[in-house]
C-alpha atoms as a PDB file:
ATOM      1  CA  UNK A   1       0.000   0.000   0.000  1.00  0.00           C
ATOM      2  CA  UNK A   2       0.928   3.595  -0.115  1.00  0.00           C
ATOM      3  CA  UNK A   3       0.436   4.514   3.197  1.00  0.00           C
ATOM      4  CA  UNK A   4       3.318   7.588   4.538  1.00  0.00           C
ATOM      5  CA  UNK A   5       3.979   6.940   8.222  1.00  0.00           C
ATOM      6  CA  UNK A   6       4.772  10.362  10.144  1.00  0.00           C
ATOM      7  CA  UNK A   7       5.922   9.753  13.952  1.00  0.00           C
ATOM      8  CA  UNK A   8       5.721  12.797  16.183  1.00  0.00           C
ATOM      9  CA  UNK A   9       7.667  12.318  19.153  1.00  0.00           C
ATOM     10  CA  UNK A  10       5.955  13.809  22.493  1.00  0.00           C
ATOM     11  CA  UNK A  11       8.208  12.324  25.549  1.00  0.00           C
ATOM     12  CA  UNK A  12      11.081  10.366  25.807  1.00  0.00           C
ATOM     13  CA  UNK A  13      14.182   8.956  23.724  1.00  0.00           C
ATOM     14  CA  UNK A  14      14.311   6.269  21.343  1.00  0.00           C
ATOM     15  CA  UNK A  15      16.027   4.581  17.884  1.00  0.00           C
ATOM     16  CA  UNK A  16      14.610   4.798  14.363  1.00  0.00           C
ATOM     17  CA  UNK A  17      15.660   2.598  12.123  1.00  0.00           C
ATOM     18  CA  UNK A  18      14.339   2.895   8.664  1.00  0.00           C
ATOM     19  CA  UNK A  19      15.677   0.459   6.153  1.00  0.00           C
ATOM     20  CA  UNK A  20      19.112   0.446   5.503  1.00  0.00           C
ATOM     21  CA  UNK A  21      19.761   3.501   6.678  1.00  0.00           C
ATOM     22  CA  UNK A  22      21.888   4.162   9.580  1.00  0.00           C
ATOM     23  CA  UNK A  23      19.870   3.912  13.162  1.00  0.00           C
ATOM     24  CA  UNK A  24      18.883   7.604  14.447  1.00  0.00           C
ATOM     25  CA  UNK A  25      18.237   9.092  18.126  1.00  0.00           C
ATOM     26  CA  UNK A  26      14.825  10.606  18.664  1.00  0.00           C
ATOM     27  CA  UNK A  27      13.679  12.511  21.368  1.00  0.00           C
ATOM     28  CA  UNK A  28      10.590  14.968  22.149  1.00  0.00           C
ATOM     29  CA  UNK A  29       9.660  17.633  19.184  1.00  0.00           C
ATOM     30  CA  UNK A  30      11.575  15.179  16.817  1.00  0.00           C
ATOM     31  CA  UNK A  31       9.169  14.149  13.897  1.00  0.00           C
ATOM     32  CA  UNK A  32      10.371  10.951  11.851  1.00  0.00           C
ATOM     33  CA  UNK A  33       8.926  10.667   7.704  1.00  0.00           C
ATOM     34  CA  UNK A  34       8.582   6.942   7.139  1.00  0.00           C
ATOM     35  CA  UNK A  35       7.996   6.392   3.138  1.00  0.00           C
ATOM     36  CA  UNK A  36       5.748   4.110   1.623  1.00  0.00           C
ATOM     37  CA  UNK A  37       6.328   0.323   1.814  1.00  0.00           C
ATOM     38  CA  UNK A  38       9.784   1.257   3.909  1.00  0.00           C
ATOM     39  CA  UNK A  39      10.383  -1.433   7.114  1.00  0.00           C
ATOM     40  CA  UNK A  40      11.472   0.439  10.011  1.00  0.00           C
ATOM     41  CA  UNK A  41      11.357   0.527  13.833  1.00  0.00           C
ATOM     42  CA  UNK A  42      11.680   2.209  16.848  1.00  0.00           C
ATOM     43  CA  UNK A  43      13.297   1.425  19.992  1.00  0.00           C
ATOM     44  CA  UNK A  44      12.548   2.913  23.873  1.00  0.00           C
ATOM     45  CA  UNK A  45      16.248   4.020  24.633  1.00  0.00           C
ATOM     46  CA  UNK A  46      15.266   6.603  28.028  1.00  0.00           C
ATOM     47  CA  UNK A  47      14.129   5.478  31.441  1.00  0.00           C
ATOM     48  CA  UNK A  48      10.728   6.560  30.916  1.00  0.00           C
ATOM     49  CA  UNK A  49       8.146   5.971  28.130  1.00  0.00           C
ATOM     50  CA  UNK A  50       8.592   6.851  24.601  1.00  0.00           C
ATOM     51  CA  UNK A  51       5.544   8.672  23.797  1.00  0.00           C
ATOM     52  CA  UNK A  52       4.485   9.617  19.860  1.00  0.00           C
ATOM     53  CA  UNK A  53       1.471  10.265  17.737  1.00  0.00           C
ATOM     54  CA  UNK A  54       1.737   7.725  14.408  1.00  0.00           C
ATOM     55  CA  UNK A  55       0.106   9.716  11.557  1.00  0.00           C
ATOM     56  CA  UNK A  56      -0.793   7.797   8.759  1.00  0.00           C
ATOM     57  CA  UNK A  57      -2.135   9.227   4.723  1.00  0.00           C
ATOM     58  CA  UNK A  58      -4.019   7.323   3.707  1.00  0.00           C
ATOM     59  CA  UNK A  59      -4.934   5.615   6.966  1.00  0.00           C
ATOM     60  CA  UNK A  60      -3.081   2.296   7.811  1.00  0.00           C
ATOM     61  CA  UNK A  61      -4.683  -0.920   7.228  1.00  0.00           C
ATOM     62  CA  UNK A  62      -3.897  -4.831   8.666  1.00  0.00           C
ATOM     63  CA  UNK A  63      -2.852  -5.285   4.816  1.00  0.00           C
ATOM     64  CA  UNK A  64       0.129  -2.702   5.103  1.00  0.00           C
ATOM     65  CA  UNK A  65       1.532  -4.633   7.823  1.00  0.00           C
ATOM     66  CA  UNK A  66       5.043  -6.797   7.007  1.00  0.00           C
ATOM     67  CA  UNK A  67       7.099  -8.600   9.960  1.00  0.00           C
ATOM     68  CA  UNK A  68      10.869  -7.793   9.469  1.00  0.00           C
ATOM     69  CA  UNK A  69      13.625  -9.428  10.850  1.00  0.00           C
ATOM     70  CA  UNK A  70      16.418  -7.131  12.364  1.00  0.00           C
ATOM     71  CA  UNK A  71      20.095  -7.961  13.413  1.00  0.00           C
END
């Protein structure tokens, strides 16, 4: 599917890792574009709860959904 992924981070610290792309710290005010069809994840790195909003045009569906394996 086409759906863009857009994560807002509110509180806390994390890791983004979008595809092969080199693994990124996020933290509060920090917004993260995830493309179309691009496997990523993100990663509590802080002591507290990482908190953010994931905005998704057009909405996400089950269907857009792939498991990835990460080293």
């Amino acid at each position: 599917m086409d759906t863009v992924e857009r994560y807002y981070i509110l509180e806390g610290k994390g890791k983004i890792e979008l595809a092969e792309l080199a693994p990124k710290m996020v933290s509060a005010g920090d917004v993260v574009i995830i493309p179309a069809l691009c496997k990523q994840r993100i990663t509590n790195t802080g002591n507290t709860d990482l908190i953010f909003l994931a905005i998704c045009s057009p909405r996400f569906k089950q269907q857009n959904y792939r498991k990835y394996n990460y080293r």
